[in-house]
Protein backbone atom coordinates (compact mmCIF):
# COMPACT_ATOMS: atom_id res chain seq x y z
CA UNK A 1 49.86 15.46 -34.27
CA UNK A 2 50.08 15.63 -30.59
CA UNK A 3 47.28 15.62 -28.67
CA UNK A 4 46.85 16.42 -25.13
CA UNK A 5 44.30 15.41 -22.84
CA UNK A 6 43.15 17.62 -20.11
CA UNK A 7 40.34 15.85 -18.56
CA UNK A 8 38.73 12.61 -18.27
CA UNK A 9 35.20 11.58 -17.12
CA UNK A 10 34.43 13.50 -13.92
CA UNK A 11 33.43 10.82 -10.97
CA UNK A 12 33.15 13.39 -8.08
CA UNK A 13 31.94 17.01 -7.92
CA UNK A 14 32.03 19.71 -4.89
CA UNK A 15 29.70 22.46 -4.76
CA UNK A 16 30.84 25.62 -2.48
CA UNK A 17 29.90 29.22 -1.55
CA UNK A 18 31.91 32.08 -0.83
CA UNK A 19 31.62 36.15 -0.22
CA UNK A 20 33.62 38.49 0.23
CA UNK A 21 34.24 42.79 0.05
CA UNK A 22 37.06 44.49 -0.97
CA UNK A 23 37.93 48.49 -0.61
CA UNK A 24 40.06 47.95 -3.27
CA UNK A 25 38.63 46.42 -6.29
CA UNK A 26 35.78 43.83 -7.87
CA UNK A 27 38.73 41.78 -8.99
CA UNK A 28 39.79 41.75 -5.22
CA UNK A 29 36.24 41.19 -3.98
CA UNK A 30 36.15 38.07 -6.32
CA UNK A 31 39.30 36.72 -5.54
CA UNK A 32 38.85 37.12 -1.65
CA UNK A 33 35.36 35.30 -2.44
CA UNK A 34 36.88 32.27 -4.24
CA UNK A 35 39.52 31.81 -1.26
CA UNK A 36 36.18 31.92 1.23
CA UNK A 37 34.78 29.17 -1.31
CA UNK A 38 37.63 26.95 -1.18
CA UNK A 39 38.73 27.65 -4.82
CA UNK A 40 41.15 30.46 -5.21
CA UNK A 41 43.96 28.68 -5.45
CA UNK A 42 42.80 26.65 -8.96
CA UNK A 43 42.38 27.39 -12.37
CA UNK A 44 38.63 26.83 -13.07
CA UNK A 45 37.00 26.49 -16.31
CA UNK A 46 33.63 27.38 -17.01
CA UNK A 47 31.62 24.52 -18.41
CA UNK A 48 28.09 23.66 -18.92
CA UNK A 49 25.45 22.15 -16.69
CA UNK A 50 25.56 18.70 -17.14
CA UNK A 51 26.29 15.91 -14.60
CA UNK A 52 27.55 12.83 -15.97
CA UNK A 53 26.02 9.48 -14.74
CA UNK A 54 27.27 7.53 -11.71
CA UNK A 55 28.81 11.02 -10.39
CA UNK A 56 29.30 10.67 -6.84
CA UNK A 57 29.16 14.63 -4.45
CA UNK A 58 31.62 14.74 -2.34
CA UNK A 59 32.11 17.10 0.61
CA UNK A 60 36.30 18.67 0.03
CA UNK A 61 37.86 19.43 -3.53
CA UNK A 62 40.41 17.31 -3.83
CA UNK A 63 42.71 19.19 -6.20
CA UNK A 64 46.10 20.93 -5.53
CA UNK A 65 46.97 24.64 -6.03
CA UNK A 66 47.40 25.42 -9.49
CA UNK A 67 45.28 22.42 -10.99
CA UNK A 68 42.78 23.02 -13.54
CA UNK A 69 39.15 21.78 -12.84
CA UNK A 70 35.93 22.17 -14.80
CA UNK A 71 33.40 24.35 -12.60
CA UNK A 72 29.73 25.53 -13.17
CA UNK A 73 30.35 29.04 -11.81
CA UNK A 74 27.18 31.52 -10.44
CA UNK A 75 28.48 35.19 -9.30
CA UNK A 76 27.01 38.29 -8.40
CA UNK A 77 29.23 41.56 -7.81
CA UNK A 78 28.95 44.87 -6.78
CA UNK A 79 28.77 47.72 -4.83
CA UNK A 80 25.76 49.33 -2.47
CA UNK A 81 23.16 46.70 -2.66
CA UNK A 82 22.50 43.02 -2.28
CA UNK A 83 24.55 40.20 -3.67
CA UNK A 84 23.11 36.55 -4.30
CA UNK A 85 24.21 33.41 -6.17
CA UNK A 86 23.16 29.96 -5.99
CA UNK A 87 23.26 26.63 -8.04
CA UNK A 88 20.52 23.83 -7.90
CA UNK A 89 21.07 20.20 -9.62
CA UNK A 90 19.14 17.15 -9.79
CA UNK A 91 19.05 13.88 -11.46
CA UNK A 92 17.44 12.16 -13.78
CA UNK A 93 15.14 9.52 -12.73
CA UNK A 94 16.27 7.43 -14.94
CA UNK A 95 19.79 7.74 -13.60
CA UNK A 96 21.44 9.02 -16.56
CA UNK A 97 22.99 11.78 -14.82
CA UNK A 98 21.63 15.25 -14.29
CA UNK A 99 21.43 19.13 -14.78
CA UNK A 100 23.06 22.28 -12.82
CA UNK A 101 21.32 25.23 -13.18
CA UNK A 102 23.08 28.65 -11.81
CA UNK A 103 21.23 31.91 -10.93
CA UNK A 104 22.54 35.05 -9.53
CA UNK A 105 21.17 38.53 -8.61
CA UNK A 106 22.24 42.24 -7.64
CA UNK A 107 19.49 44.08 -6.15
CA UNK A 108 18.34 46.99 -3.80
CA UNK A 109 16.18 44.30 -2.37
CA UNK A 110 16.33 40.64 -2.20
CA UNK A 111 14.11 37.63 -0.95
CA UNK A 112 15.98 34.69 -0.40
CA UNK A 113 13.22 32.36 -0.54
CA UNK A 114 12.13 34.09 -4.32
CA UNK A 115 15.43 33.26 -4.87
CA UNK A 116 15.43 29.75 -4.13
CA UNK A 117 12.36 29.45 -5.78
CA UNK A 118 13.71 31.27 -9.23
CA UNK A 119 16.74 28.20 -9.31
CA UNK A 120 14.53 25.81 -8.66
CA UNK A 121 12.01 26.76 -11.04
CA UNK A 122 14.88 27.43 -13.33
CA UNK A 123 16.29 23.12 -12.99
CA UNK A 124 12.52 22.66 -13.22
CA UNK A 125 12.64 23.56 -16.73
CA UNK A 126 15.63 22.25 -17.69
CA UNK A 127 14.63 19.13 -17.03
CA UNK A 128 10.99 19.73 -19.01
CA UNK A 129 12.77 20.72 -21.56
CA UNK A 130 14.36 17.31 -22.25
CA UNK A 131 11.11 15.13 -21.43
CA UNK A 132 12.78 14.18 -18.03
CA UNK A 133 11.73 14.52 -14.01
CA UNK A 134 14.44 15.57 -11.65
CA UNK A 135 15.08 13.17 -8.36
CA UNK A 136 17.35 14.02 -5.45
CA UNK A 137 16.92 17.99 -6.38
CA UNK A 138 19.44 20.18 -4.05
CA UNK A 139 20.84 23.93 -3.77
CA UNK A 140 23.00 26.19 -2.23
CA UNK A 141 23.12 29.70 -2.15
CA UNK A 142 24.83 32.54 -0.57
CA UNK A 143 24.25 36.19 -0.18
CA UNK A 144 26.22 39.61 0.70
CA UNK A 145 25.08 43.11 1.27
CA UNK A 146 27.57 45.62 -0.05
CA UNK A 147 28.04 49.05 1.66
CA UNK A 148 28.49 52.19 -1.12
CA UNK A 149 32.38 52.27 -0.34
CA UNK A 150 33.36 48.54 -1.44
CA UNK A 151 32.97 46.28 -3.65
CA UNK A 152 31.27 42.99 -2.86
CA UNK A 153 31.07 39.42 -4.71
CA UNK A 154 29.24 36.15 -3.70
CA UNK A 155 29.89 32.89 -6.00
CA UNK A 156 28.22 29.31 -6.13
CA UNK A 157 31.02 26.87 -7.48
CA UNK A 158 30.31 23.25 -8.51
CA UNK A 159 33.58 21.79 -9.15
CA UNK A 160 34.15 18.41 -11.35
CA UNK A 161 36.43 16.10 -10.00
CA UNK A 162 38.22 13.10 -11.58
């Protein structure tokens, strides 16, 4: 049997933001909005939310074009309204590692701060929900207003890194 292993234990992860519009297509819009984040040229994989212990954040993604990386992905797209997404993490104060949380939105109207308050809330409760507090709590968040005649897409990208 043959057996291939695609990743090991993640040691470093990158979180990014990126927007972008398109008059062409959503597709477009998100792929325009991955290049702003720094990640259109890899494969992601969508993965849960949590952090392994002893990972280390690092500022670049270290990765070449084509490589495959586990991600915790939030996007928003659309056309003629506002665009948000965001990701908050924390860890464990018992430094067993931690939780990402991701929360997006696609509104008329759209309060920033709500927002920041709706993922934090949101890792809040995640960590509740396990018996555990949350240290070193952080976010980032983007958002994009969309005219009626394009489309529009923001993303929030944490990206594991061996």
């Amino acid at each position: 049997m043959l057996t291939m292993v695609m990743f090991g234990k993640a040691t470093k992860f990158t979180v990014k933001t990126g927007k972008a519009t398109s008059s062409q297509s959503l597709l477009n819009a998100v792929d325009r909005a991955m290049l702003d984040a720094s990640m259109g040229d890899l494969n992601l994989i969508e993965v849960s939310s949590i952090l392994p212990k002893d990972i280390e954040k690092v500022k670049n993604i270290s990765a070449k074009r084509g490589d495959f990386r586990p991600a915790v992905l939030s996007k928003a797209t659309g056309s003629d309204m506002r665009l948000a997404a965001g990701l908050a993490w924390g860890f464990r104060e018992d430094d067993q590692g931690g939780y990402v949380i991701e929360h997006s939105a696609e509104k008329e109207k759209l309060d920033m701060d709500d927002f920041k308050e709706d993922l934090r809330e949101k890792l809040k409760e995640m960590g509740e929900a396990r018996g555990v507090n949350l240290k070193d709590v952080d976010l980032v968040c983007d958002q994009l207003e969309v005219g009626e005649d394009e489309f529009g897409c923001v993303i929030a990208g944490l990206v594991y890194l061996p």
